[in-house]
Structure formats: C-alpha cells, structure tokens
PDB file of N, CA and C in Angstrom:
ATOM      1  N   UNK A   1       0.841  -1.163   0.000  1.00  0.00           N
ATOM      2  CA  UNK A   1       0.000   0.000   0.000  1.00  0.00           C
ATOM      3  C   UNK A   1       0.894   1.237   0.000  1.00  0.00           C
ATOM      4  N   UNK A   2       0.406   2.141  -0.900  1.00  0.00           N
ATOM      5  CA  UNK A   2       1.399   3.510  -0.804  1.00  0.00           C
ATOM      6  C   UNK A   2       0.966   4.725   0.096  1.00  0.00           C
ATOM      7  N   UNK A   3       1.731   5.152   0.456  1.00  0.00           N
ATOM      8  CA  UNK A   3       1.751   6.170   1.588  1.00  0.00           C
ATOM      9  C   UNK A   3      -0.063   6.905   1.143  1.00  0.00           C
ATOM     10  N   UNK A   4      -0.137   7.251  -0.273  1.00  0.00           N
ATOM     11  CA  UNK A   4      -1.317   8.225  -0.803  1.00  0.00           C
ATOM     12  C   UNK A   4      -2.655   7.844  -0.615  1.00  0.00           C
ATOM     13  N   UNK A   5      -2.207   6.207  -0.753  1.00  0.00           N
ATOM     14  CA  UNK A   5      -3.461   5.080  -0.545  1.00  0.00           C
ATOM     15  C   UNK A   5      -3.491   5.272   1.006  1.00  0.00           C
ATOM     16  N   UNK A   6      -2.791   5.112   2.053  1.00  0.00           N
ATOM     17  CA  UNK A   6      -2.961   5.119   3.008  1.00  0.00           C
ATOM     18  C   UNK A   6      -3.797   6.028   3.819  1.00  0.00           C
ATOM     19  N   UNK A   7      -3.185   7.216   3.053  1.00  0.00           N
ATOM     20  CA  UNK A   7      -3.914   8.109   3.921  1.00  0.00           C
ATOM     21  C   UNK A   7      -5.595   8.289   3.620  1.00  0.00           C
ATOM     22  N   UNK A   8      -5.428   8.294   2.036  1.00  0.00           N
ATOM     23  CA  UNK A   8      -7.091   8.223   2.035  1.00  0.00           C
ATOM     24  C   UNK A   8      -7.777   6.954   2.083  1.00  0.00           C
ATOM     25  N   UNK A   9      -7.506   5.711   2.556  1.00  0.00           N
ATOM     26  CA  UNK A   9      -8.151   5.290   3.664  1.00  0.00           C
ATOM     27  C   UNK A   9      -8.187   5.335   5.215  1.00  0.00           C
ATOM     28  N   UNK A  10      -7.339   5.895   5.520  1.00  0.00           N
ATOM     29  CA  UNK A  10      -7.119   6.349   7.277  1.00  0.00           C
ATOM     30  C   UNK A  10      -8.549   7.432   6.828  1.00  0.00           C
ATOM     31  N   UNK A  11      -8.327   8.524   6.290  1.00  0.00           N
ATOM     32  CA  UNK A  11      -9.625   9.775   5.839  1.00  0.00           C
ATOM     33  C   UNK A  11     -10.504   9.195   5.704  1.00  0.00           C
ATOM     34  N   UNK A  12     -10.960   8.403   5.355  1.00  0.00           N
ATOM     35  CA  UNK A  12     -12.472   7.460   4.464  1.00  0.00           C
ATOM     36  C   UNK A  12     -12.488   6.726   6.183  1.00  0.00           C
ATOM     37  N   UNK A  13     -11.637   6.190   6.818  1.00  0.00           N
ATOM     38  CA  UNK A  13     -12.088   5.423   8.291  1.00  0.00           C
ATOM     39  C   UNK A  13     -12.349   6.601   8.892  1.00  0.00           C
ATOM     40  N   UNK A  14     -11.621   7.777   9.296  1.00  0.00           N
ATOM     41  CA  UNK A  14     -12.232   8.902  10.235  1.00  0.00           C
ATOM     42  C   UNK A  14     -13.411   9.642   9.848  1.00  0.00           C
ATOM     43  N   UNK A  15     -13.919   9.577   8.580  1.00  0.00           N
ATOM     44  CA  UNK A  15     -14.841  10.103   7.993  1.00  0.00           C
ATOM     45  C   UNK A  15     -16.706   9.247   8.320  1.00  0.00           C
ATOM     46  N   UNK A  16     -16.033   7.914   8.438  1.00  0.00           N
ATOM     47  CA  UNK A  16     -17.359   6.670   8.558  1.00  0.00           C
ATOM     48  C   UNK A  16     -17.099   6.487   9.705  1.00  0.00           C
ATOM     49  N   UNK A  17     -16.295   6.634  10.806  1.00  0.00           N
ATOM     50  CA  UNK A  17     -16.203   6.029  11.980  1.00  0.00           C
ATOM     51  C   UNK A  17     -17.033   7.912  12.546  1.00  0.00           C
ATOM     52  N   UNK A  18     -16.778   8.590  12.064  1.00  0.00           N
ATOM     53  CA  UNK A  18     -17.696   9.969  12.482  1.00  0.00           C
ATOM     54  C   UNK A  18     -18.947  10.136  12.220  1.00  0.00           C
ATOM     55  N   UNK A  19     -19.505   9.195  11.261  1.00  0.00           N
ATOM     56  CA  UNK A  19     -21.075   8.977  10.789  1.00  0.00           C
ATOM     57  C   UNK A  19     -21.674   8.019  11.729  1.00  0.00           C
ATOM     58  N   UNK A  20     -21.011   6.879  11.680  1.00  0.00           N
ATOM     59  CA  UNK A  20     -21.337   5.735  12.499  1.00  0.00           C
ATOM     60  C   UNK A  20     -20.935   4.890  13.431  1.00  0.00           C
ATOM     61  N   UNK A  21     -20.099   5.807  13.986  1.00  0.00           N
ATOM     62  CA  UNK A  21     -18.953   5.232  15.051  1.00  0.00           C
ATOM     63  C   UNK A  21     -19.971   4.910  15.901  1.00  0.00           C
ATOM     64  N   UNK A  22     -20.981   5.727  16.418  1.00  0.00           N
ATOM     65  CA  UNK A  22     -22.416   5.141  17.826  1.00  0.00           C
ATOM     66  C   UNK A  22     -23.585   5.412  17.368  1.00  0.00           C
ATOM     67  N   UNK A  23     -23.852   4.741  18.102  1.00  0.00           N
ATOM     68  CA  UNK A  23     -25.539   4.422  17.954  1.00  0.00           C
ATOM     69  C   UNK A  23     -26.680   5.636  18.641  1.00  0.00           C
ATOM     70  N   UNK A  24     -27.512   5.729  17.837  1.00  0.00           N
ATOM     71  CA  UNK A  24     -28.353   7.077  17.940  1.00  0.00           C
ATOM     72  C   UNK A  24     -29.156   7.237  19.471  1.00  0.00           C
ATOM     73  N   UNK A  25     -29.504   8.133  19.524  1.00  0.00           N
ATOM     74  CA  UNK A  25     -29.655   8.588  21.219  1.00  0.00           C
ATOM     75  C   UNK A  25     -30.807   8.024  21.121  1.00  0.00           C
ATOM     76  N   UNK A  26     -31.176   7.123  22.266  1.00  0.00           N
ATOM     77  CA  UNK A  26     -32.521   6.567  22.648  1.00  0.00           C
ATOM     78  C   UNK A  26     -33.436   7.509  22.971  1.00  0.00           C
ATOM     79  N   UNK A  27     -34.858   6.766  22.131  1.00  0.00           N
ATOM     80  CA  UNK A  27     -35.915   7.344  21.999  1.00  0.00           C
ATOM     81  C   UNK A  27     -36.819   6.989  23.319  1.00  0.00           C
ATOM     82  N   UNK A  28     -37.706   7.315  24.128  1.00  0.00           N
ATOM     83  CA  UNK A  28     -38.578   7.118  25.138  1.00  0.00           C
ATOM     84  C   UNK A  28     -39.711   6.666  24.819  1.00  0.00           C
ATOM     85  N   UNK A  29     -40.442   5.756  25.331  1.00  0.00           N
ATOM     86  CA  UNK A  29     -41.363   5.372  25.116  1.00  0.00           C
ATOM     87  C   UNK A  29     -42.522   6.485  25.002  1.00  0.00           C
ATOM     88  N   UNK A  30     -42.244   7.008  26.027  1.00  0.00           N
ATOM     89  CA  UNK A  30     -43.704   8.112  25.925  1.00  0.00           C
ATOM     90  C   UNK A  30     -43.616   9.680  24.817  1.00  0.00           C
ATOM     91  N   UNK A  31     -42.552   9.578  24.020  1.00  0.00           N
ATOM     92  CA  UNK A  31     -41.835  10.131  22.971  1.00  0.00           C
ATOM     93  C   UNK A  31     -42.977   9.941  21.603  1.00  0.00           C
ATOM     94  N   UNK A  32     -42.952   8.709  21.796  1.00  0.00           N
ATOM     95  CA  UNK A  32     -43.684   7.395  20.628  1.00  0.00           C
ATOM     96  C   UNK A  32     -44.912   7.719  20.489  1.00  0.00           C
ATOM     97  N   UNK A  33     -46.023   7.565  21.085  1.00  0.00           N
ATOM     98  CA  UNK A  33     -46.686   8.157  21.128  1.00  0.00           C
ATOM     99  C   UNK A  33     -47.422   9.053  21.089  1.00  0.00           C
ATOM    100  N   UNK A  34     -48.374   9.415  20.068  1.00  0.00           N
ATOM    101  CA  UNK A  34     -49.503  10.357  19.488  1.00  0.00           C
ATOM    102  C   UNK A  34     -50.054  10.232  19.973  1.00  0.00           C
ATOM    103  N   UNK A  35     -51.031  11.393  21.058  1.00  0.00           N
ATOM    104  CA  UNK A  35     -52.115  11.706  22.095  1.00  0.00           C
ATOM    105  C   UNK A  35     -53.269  12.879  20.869  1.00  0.00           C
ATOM    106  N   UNK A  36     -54.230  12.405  20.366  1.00  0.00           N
ATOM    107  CA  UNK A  36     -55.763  13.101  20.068  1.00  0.00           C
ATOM    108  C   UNK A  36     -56.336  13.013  21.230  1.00  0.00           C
ATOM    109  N   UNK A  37     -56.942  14.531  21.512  1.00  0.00           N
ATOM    110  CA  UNK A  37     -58.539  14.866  21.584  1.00  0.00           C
ATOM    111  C   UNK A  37     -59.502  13.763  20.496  1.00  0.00           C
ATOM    112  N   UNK A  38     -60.248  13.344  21.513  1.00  0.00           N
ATOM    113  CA  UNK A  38     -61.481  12.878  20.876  1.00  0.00           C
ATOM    114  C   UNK A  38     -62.413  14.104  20.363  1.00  0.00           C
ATOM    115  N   UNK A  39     -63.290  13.262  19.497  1.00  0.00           N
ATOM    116  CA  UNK A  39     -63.777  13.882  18.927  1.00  0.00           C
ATOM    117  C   UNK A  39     -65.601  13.827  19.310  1.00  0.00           C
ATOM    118  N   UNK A  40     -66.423  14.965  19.097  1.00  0.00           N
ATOM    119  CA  UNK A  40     -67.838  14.599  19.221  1.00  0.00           C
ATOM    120  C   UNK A  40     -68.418  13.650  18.444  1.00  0.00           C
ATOM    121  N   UNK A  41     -68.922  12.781  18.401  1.00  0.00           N
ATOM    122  CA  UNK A  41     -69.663  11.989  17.631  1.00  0.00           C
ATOM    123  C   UNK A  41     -71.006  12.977  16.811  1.00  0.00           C
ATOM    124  N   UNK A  42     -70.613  12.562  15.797  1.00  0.00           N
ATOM    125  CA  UNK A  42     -71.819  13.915  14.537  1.00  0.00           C
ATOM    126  C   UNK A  42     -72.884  13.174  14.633  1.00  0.00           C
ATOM    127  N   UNK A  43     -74.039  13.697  15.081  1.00  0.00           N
ATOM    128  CA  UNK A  43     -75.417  12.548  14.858  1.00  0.00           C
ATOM    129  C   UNK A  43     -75.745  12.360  13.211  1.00  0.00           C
ATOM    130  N   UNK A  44     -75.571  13.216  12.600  1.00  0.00           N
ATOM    131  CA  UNK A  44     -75.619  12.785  11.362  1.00  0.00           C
ATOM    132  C   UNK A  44     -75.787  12.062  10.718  1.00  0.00           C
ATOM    133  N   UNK A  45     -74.496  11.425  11.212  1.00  0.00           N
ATOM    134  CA  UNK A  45     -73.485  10.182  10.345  1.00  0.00           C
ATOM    135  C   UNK A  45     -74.630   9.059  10.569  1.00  0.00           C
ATOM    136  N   UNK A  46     -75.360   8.633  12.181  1.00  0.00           N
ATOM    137  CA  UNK A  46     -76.024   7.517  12.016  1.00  0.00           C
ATOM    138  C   UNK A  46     -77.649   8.237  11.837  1.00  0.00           C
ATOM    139  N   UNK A  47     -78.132   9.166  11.407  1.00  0.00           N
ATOM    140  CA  UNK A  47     -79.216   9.505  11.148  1.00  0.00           C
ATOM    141  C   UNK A  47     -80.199   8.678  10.255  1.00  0.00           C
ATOM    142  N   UNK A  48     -79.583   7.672   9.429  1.00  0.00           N
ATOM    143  CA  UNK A  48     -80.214   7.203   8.615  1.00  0.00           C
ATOM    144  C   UNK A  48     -80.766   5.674   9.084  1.00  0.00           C
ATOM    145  N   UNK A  49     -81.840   5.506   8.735  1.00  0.00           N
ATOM    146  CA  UNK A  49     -82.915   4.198   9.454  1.00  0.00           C
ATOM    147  C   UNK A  49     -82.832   3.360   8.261  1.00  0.00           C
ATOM    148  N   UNK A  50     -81.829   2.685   8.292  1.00  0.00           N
ATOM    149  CA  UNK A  50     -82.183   1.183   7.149  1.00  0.00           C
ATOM    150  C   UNK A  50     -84.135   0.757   6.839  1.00  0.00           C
ATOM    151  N   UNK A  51     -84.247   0.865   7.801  1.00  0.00           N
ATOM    152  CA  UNK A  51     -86.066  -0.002   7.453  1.00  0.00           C
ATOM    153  C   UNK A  51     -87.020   1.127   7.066  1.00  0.00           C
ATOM    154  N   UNK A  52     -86.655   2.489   7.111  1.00  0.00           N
ATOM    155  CA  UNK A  52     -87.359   3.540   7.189  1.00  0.00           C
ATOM    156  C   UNK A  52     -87.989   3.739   5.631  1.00  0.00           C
ATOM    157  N   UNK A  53     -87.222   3.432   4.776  1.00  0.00           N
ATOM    158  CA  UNK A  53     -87.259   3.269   3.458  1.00  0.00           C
ATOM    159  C   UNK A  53     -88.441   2.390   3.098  1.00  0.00           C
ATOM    160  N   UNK A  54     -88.953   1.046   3.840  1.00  0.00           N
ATOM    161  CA  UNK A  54     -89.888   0.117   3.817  1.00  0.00           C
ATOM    162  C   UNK A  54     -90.828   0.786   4.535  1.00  0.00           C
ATOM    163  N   UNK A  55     -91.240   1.732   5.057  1.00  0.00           N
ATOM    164  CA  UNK A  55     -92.486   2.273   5.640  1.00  0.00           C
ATOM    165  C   UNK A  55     -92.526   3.493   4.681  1.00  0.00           C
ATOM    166  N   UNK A  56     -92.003   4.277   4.301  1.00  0.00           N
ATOM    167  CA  UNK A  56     -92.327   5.236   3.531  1.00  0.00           C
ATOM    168  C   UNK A  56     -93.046   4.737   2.381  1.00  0.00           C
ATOM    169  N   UNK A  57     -92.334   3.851   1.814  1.00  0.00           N
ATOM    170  CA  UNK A  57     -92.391   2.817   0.245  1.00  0.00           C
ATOM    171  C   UNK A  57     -94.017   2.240   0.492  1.00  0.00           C
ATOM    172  N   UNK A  58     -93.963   1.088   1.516  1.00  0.00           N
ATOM    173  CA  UNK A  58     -94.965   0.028   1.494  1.00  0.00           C
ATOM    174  C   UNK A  58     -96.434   0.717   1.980  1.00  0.00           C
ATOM    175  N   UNK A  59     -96.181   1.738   2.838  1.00  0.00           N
ATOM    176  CA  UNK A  59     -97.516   2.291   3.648  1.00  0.00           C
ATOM    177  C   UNK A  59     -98.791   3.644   2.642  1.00  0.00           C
TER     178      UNK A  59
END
C-alpha cells in the first residue's frame, strides 16, 4: 500500500467512523406516542334508518 493510498483510507475510516462510530440517542417510550382529543360523535353520520325506506315505500 502507498503512503497516498494510506492516507485516504485512514480519511475514508475517520470520515465513517464519524457517521457511524455510535448508535443514535434513545428514543422514550412516551416520545412514541400520538395523544388526540377525541372527537364529538356527529349525529348525522347515524341519522339514517335502514327499514325507514320500507315504511315510507310500502304504507
């Protein structure tokens, strides 16, 4: 190996051993976690009577 080679792999090891020499700072459990507000329930949504359709229709 020649001195030129050497050094730019010694550079290329201090360069990756500075990216990934350790391992990333621990995350917390309660970190993790997404907290919503609930929400009101819209009466809307269940406003509609499946059978209601058969009394309007048949009567």
């Amino acid at each position: 190996m020649t001195r030129e080679e050497k050094k730019t792999s010694d550079a290329a090891e201090v360069l990756r051993h500075a990216r990934f020499g350790r391992l990333p700072e621990r995350i917390r459990l309660e970190d993790t976690v997404e907290e919503k507000p609930a929400t009101a329930p819209d009466p809307a949504q269940h406003a509609y009577n499946p059978d209601e359709w058969l009394v309007r229709t048949c009567l």
